[in-house]
Protein backbone atom coordinates (compact mmCIF):
# COMPACT_ATOMS: atom_id res chain seq x y z
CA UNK A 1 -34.58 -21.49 12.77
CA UNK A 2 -34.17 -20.86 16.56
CA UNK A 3 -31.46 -23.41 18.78
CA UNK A 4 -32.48 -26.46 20.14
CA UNK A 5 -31.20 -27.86 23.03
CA UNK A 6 -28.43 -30.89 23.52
CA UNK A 7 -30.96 -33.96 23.47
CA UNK A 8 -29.34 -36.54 25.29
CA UNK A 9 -25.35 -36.90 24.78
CA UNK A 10 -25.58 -35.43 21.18
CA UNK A 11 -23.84 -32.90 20.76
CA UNK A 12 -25.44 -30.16 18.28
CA UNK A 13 -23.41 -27.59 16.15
CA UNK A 14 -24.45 -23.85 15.92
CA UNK A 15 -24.49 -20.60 13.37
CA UNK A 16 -24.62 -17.51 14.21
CA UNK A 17 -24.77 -15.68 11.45
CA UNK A 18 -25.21 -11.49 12.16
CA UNK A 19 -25.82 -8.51 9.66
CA UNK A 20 -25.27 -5.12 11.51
CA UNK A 21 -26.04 -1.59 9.97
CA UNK A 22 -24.85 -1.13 6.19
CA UNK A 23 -21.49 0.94 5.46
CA UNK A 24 -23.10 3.55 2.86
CA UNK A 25 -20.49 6.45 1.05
CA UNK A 26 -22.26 9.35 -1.11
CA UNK A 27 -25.19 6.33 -1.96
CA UNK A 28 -22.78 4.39 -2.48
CA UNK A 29 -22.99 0.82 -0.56
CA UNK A 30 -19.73 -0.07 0.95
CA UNK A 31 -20.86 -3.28 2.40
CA UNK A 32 -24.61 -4.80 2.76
CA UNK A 33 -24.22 -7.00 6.17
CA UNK A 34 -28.23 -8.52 5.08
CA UNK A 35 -27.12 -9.56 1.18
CA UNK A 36 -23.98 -10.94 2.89
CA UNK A 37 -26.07 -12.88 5.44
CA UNK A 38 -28.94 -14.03 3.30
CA UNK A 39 -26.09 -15.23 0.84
CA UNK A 40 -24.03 -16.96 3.18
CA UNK A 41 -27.18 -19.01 4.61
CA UNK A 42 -27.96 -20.57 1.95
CA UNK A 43 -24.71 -22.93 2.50
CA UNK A 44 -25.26 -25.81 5.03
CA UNK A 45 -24.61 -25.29 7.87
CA UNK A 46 -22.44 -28.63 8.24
CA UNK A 47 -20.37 -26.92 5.61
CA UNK A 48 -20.02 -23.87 7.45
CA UNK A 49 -19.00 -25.99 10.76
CA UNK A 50 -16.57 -28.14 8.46
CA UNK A 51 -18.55 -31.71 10.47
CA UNK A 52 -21.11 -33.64 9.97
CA UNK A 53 -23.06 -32.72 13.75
CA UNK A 54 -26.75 -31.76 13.62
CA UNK A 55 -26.66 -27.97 13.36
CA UNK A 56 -28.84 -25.11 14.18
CA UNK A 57 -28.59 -21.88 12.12
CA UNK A 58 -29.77 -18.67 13.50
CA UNK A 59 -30.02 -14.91 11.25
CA UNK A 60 -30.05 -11.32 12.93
CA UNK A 61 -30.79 -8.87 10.52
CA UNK A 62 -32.29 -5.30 11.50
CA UNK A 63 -31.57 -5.90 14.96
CA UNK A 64 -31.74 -2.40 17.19
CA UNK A 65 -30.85 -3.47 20.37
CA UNK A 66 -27.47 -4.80 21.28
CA UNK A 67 -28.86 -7.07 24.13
CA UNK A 68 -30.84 -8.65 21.78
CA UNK A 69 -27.36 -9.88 19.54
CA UNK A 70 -25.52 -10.78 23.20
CA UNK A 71 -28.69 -13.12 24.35
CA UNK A 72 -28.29 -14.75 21.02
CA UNK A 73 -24.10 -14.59 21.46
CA UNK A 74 -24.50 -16.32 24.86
CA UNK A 75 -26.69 -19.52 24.03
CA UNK A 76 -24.35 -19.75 20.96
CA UNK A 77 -21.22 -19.47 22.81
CA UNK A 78 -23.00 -21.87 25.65
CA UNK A 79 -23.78 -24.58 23.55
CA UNK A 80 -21.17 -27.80 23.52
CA UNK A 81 -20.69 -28.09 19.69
CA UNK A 82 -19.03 -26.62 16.81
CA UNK A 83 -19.19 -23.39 16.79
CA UNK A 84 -19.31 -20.49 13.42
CA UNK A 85 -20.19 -16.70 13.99
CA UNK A 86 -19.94 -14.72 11.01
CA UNK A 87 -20.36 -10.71 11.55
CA UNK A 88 -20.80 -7.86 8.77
CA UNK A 89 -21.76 -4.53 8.66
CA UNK A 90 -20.52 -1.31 9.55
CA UNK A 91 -17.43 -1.13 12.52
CA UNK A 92 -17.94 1.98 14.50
CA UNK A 93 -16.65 4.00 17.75
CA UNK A 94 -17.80 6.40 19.92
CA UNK A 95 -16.48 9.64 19.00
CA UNK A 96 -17.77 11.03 22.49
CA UNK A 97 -16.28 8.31 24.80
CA UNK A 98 -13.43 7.72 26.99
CA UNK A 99 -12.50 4.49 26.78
CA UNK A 100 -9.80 2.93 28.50
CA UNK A 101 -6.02 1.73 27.28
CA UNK A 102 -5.76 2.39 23.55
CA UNK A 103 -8.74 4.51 23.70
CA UNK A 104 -12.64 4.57 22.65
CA UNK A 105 -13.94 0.89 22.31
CA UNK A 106 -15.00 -0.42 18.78
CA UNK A 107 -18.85 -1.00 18.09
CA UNK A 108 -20.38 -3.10 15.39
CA UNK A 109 -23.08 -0.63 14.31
CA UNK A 110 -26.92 -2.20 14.23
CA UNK A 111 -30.07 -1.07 12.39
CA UNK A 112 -30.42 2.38 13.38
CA UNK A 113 -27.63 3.24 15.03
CA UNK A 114 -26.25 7.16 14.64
CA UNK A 115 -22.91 8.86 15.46
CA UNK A 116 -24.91 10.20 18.69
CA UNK A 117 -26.46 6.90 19.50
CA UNK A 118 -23.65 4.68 19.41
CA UNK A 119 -23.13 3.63 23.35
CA UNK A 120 -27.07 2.76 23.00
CA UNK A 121 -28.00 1.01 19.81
CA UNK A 122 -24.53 -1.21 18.92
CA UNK A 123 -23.00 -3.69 19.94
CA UNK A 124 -20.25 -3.32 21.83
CA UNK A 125 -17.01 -5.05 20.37
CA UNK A 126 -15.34 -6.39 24.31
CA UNK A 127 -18.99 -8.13 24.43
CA UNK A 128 -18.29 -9.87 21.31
CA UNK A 129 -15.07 -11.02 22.66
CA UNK A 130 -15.99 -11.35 25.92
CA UNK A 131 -18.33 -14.45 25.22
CA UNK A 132 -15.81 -15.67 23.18
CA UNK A 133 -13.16 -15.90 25.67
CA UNK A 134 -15.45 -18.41 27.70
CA UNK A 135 -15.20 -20.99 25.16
CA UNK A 136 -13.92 -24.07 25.72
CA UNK A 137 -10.52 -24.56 23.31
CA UNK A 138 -11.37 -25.09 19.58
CA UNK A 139 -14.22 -25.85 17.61
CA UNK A 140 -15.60 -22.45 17.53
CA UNK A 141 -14.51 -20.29 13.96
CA UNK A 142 -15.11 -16.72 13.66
CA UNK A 143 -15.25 -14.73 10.33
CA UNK A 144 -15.86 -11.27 9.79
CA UNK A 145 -16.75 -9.08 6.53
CA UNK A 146 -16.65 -4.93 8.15
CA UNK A 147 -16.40 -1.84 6.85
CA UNK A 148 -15.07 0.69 9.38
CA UNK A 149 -16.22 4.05 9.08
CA UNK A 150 -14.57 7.60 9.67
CA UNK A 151 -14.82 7.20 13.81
CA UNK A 152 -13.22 3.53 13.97
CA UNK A 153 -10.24 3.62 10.95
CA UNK A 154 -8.19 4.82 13.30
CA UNK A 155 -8.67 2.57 16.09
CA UNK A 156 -7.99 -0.09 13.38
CA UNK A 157 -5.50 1.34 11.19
CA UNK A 158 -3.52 1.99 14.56
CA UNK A 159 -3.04 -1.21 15.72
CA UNK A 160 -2.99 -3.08 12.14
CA UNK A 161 -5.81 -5.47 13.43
CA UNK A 162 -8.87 -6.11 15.00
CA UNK A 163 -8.38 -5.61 19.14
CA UNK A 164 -8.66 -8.87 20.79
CA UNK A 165 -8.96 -11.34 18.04
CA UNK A 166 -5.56 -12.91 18.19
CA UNK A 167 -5.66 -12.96 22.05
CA UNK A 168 -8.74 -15.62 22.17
CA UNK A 169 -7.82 -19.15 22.92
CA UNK A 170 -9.09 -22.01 21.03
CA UNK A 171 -10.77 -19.16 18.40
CA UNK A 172 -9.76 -19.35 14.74
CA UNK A 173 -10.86 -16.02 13.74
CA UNK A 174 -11.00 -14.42 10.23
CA UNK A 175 -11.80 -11.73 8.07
CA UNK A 176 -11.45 -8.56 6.63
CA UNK A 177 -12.04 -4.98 7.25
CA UNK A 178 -11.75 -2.40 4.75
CA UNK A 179 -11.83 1.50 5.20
CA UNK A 180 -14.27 4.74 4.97
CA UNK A 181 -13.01 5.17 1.58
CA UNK A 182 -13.59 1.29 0.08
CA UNK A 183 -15.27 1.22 -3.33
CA UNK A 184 -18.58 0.26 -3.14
CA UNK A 185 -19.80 -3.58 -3.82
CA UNK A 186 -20.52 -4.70 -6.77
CA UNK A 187 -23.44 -7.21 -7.21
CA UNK A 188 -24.50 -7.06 -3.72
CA UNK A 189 -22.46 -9.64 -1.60
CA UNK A 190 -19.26 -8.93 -0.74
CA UNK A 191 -16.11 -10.34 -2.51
CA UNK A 192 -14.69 -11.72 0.44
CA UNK A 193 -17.74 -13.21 1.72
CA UNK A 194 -18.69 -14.52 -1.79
CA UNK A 195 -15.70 -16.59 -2.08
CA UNK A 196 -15.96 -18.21 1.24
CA UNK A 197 -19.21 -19.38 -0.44
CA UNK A 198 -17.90 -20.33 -3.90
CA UNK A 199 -14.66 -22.12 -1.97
CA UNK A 200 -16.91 -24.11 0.25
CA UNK A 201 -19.02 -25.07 -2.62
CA UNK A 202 -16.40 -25.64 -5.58
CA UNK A 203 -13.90 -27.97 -3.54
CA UNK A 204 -14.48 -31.94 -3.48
CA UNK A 205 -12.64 -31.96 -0.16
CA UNK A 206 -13.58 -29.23 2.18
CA UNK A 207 -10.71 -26.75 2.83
CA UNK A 208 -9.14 -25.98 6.51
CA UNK A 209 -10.73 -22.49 7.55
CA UNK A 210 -7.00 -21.41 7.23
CA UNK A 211 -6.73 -22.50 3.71
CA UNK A 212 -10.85 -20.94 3.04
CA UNK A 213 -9.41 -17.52 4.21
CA UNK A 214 -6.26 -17.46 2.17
CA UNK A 215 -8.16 -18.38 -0.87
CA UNK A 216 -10.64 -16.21 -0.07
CA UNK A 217 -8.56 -12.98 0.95
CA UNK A 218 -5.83 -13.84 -2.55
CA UNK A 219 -9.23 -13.79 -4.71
CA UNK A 220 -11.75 -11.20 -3.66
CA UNK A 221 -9.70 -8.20 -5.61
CA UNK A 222 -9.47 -6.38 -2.15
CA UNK A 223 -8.91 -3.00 -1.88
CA UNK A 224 -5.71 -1.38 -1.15
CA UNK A 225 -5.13 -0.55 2.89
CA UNK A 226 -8.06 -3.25 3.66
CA UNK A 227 -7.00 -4.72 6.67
CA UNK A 228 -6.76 -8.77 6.53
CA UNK A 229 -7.40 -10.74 9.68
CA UNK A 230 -4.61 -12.61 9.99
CA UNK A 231 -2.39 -11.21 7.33
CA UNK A 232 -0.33 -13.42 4.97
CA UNK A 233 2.89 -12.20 7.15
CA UNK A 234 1.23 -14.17 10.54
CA UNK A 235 -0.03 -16.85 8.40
CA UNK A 236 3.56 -17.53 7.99
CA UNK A 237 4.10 -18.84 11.64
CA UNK A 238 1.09 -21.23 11.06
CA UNK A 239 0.88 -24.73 9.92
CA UNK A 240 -1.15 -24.86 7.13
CA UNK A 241 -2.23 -28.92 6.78
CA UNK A 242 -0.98 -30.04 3.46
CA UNK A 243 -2.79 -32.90 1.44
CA UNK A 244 0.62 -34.66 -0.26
CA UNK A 245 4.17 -35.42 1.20
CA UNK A 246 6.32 -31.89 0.94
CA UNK A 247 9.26 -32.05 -0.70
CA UNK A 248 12.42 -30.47 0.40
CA UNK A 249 13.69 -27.10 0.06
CA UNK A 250 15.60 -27.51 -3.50
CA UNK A 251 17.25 -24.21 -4.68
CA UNK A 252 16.53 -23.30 -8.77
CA UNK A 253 13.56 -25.55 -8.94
CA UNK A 254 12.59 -26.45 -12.70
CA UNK A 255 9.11 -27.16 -13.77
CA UNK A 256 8.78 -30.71 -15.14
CA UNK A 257 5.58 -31.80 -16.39
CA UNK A 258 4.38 -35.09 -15.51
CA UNK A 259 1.34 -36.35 -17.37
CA UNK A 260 -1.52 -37.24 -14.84
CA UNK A 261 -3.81 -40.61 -15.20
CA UNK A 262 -6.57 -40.24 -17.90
CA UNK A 263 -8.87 -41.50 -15.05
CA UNK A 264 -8.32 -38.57 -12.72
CA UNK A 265 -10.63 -35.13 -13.32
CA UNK A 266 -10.69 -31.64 -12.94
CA UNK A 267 -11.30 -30.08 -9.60
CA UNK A 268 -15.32 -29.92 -8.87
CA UNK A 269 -15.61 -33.64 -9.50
CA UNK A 270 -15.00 -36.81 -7.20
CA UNK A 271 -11.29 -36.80 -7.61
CA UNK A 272 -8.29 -34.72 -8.68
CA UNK A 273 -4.75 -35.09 -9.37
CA UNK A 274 -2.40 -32.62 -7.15
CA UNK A 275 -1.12 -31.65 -10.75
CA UNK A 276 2.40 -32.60 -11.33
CA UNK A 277 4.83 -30.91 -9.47
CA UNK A 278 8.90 -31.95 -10.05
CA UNK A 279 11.86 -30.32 -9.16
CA UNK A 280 15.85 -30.53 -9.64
CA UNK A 281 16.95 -33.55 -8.14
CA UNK A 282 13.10 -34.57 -6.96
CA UNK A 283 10.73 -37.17 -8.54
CA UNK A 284 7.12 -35.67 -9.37
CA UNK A 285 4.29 -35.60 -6.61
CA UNK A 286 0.86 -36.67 -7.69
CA UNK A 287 -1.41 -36.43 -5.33
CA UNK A 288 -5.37 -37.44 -4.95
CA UNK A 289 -6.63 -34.16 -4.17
CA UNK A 290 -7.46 -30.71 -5.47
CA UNK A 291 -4.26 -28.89 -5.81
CA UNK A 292 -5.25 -25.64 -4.58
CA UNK A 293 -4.42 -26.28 -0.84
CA UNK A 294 -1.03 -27.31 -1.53
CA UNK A 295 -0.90 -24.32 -3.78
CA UNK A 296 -1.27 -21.82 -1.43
CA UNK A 297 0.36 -23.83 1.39
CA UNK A 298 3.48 -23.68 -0.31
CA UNK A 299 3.11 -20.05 -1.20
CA UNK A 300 2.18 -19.00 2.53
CA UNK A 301 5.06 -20.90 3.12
CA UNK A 302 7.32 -18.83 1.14
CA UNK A 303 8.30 -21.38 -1.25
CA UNK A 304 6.72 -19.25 -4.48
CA UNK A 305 8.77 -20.42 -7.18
CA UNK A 306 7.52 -24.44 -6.85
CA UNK A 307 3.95 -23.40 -6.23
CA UNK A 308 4.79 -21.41 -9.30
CA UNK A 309 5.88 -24.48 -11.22
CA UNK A 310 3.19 -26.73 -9.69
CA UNK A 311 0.24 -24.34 -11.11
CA UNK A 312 2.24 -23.95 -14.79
CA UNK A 313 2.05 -27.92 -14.79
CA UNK A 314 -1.20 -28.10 -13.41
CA UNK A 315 -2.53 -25.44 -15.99
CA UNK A 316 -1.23 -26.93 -18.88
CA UNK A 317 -2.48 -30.39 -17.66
CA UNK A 318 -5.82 -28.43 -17.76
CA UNK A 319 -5.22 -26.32 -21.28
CA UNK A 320 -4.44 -30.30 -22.91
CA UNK A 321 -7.59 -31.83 -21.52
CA UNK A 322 -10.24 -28.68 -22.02
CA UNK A 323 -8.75 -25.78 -23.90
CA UNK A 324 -7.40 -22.57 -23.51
CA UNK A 325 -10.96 -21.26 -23.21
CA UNK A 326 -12.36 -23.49 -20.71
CA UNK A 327 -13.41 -22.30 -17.37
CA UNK A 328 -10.96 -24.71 -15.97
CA UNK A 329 -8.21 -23.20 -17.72
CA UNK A 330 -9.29 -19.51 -16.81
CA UNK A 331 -9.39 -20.49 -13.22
CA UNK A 332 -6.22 -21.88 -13.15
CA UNK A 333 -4.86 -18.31 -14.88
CA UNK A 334 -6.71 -17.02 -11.52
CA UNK A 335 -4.82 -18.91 -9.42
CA UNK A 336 -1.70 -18.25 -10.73
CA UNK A 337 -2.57 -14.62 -10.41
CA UNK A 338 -2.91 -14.76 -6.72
CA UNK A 339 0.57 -16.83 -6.42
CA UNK A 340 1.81 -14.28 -8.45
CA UNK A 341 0.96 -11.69 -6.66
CA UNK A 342 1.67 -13.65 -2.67
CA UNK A 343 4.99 -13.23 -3.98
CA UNK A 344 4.99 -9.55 -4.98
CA UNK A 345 5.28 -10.33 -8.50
CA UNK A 346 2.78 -8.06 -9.43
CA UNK A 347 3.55 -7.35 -12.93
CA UNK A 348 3.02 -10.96 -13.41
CA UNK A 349 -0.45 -11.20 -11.03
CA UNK A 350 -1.37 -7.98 -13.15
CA UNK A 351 -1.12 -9.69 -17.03
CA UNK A 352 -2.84 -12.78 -15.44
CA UNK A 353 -5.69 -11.08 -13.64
CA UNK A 354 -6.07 -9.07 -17.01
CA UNK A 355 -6.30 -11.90 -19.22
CA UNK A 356 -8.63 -13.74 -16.67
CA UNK A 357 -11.09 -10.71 -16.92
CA UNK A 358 -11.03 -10.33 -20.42
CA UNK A 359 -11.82 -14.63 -21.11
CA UNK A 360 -14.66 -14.35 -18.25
CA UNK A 361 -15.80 -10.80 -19.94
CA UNK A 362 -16.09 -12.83 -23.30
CA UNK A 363 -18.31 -15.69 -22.13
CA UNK A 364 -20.02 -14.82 -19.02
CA UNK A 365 -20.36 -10.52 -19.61
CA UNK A 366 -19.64 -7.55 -18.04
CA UNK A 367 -21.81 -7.71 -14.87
CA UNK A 368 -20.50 -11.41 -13.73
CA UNK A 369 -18.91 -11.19 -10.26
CA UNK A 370 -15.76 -13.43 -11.93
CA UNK A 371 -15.71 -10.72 -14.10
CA UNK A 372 -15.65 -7.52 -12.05
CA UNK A 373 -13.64 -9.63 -9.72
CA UNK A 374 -10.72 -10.19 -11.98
CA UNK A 375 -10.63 -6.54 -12.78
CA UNK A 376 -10.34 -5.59 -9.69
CA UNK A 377 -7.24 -7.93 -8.67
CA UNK A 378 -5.60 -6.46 -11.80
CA UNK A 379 -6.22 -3.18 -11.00
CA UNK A 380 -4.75 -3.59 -7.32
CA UNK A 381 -1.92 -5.70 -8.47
CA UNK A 382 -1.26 -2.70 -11.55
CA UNK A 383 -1.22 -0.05 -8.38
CA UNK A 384 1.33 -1.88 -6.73
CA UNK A 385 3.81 -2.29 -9.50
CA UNK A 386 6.16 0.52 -9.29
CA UNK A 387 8.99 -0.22 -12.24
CA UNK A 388 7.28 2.93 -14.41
CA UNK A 389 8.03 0.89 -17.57
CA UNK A 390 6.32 -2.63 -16.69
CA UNK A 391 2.84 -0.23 -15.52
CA UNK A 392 3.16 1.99 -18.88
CA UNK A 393 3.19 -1.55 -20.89
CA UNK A 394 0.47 -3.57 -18.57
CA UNK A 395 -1.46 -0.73 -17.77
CA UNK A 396 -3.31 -0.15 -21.19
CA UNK A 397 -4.87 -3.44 -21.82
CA UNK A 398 -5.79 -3.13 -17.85
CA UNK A 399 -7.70 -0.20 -18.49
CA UNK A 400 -9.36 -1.20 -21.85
CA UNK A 401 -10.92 -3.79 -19.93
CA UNK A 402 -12.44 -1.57 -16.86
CA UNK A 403 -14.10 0.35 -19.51
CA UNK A 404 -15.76 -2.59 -20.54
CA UNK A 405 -17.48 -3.08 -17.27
CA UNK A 406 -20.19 -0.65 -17.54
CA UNK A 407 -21.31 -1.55 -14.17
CA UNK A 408 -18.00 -1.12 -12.38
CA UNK A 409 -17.19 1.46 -9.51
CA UNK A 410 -16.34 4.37 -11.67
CA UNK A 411 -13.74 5.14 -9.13
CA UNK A 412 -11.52 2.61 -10.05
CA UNK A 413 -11.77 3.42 -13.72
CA UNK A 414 -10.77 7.12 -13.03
CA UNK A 415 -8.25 5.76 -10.75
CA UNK A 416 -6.18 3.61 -14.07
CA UNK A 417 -7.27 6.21 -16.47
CA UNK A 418 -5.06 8.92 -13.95
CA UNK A 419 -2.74 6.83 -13.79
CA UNK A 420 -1.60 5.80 -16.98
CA UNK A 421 -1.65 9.35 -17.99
CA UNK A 422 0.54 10.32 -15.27
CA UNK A 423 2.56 7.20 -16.61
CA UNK A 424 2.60 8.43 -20.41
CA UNK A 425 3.57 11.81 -19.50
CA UNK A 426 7.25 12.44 -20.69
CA UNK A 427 9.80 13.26 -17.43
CA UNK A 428 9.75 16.71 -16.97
CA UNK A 429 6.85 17.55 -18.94
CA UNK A 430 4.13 20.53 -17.62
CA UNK A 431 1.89 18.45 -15.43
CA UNK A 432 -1.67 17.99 -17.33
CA UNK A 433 -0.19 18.22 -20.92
CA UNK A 434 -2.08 16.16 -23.65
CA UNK A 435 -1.38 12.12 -23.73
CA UNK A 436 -3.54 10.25 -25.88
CA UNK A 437 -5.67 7.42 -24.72
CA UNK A 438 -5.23 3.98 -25.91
C-alpha cells in the first residue's frame, strides 16, 4: 500500500514500517529486520497509531539506496496525521569517517551494505532525525528493534543511548538495541518486537506507547548490556497514565484479598477487574480495567512492594477461577516475574520465570516463543543474582529447563551450565575440578 493524500479536511494516519540489512554472527541471525516487519504488519494499522483515523501503511524491505528510505521518511513525516515509524536491522558506523562532535555518525545498514560501502548504501542516522525534528508536537511514535554491530557499540555503549532520540520534540520514541555479541533470535521475530504485537493484541483497552514499551522491554528476556530506549531509570521522571485512583504512599503495605464480582473476566475479554489491591490503613481498589497498566505504573513508579501485593491478589483471584495450570494463571506468574525483577529482586523474578517456562514447556513445547521466552528472563534474572547461595539453589532447576529447549541458543545453555559449576565448586578448590551435574 503506497500513501494517499489528505482528501478534503480528513486527516489520514501513516506507517512507516522499515527493515534494514540483517545483524548475522558466525550464521547466526542476531536480528531479521524483514520477519520483524512482515510480523509487525499484520497488526492494524489503527492499532499501531493507537486512533481510529484512516491509515496508510507502507513496507521497505531490501531497500539499497538510502534516498529511496528518506523520500519515503519525508511524505511520512509531511503528512498531518498520526504518525508510527518502526526501524530494525543492523546499526552501523563508518569506521573510515570523521564525523563531527562525539565522532563517526551512526548508519542503519540497508540490503547490501558493506563495512567499505557504508557512507553509500545506508541510511544515515541525523537523516532519520532530521525529518523528525520537523514534526509538528505529538502524534508521531517511533520504535526501534537494532542490533549494533562491532563499528557502532561503541558509539552506543558510550553515550548509554541512541544520539538524538531524547532531544526530538513532540517524538515518543522507543526501543531497544542490543550488541555484536546478542544471542541469536529464536523463532524468527524478535522478542521485543513480538511483544509489542502480542500487547497490542491481548489487551481489551489499548495500552499508552509508554506502558507497550515497559511491558514489552520487562518481557522479551533481553539480553544482558542491551541498551533500552528510555531505560526504566528515565521512565521514572514520566507520568505513566494510570486507569484507577492511586492510593497513597502507605509504609509496610499488607496484601488483602478482596474477592472480585463473579460478573467481571479475565483479561482478553470485554472487561476486567483491576484485581484487588488493599493496603494498611486503605480500603481495596477495584477497578474496570486490565490490571497490567497499573501494575507496571506502580512499579516504574517505585512503589514495588503494592504492585507486588496487587499481582499476588490478582493471581490468586485467577488460580480460584481457572487453576494453577491455566494460561491465565501462568501469565500472571509472568508478570510477577517482571515486577520481581523491576525491583532487583532477582532471585524472586528467577524462581518465577523458571516455573513459567517449565508450565508453558508442559503444554505448549519446547519451540513456543512463551517458552524460550521465559527461559531466557530466568536465565538473565539467574546472572544477575549475586548472593552465591540463592544462584547455587535456583540455578539447577534453571538449567534443567534450558536443556529442555532443544532449539535454544546453545550459548546460553553453556553460559548456566559454567556457571553453576563455577557455583558448586568448593572455595578454594583447583579451578576445573570435578562437580557433578544435576
Amino acid at each position: 500500500m503506497g500513501f494517499g493524500g489528505v482528501s478534503g479536511d480528513q486527516r489520514r494516519g501513516h506507517v512507516l514500517l522499515l527493515a534494514g540489512d540483517a545483524a548475522v554472527r558466525r550464521g547466526g541471525v542476531l536480528v531479521a529486520p524483514g520477519v520483524n516487519v512482515a510480523a509487525l504488519a499484520m497488526v492494524p494499522a489503527d492499532a499501531l497509531l493507537g486512533c481510529g483515523v484512516p491509515a496508510d501503511m507502507v513496507c521497505l524491505e531490501g531497500v539499497r539506496d538510502p534516498n529511496t528510505v528518506l523520500a519515503r521518511l519525508r511524505v511520512a513525516v509531511g503528512a498531518e496525521g498520526p504518525l508510527f515509524v518502526y526501524v530494525s536491522g543492523r546499526l552501523t558506523a563508518d569506521r573510515r569517517g570523521r564525523g563531527h562532535g562525539r565522532g563517526r555518525g551512526l548508519f542503519v545498514a540497508l540490503a547490501g551494505t558493506t563495512a567499505a560501502s557504508v557512507r553509500y548504501t545506508s541510511l544515515p542516522w541525523e537523516w532519520l532525525l532530521g525529518e523528525l525534528r520537523s514534526r509538528t508536537a505529538g502524534e508521531t511514535t517511533v520504535v526501534v528493534d537494532l542490533v549494533a554491530d562491532k563499528a557502532a557499540w561503541p558509539l552506543v555503549e558510550e553515550t548509554g543511548t541512541l544520539p538524538g532520540l531524547a532531544g526530538l520534540t513532540g517524538v515518543e520514541a522507543f526501543g531497544v538495541v542490543g550488541g555484536p555479541g546478542a544471542p541469536a533470535a529464536v523463532g524468527g521475530v524478535s522478542a521485543y518486537t513480538r511483544q509489542w504485537i502480542d500487547q497490542l493484541r491481548r489487551a481489551p483497552v489499548r495500552p499508552s506507547n509508554v506502558e507497550l514499551h515497559v511491558l514489552a522491554a520487562g518481557s522479551a528476556g533481553l539480553a544482558p548490556g542491551t541498551l533500552v530506549v528510555p531505560s526504566a531509570r528515565e521512565l521514572e521522571t514520566r507520568s505513566v497514565p494510570v486507569p484507577a485512583p492511586v492510593l497513597g504512599p502507605v509504609p509496610v503495605p499488607v496484601p488483602v484479598f478482596v474477592p472480585a464480582p463473579e460478573s467481571v473476566a479475565f483479561a482478553g475479554t470485554t472487561r476486567v477487574v483491576e484485581a484487588a489491591e488493599a493496603v494498611t490503613g486503605a480500603v481495596a481498589v477495584v477497578g474496570t480495567e486490565d490490571p497490567r497498566a497499573r501494575l507496571h505504573a506502580l512499579a516504574v513508579g517505585g512503589r514495588h512492594t503494592e504492585a507486588d501485593a496487587l499481582a499476588r491478589a490478582w493471581e490468586r483471584w485467577v488460580v480460584e477461577r481457572s487453576g494453577h495450570a491455566s494460561a491465565e494463571a501462568v501469565q500472571c506468574g509472568e508478570i510477577r516475574a517482571d515486577l520481581a525483577r523491576m525491583a532487583g529482586d532477582f532471585a524472586s523474578a528467577t524462581r518465577l520465570w523458571t516455573a513459567a517456562g517449565r508450565a508453558r514447556l508442559a503444554s505448549q513445547g519446547p519451540d513456543a516463543a512463551e517458552v524460550q521466552d521465559a527461559a531466557a528472563g530466568a536465565l538473565y534474572c539467574w546472572t544477575q543474582l549475586k548472593d552465591r547461595a540463592g544462584a547455587l539453589e535456583l540455578g539447577p532447576a534453571l538449567v534443567g529447563l534450558l536443556r529442555a529447549l532443544p532449539s535454544l541458543d546453545p550459548d546460553r545453555l553453556r553460559l548456566a551450565e559454567r556457571r553453576l559449576e563455577t557455583l558448586r565448586t568448593p572455595a578454594g578448590a583447583p579451578h576445573g575440578s570435578r562437580v557433578v551435574r544435576s
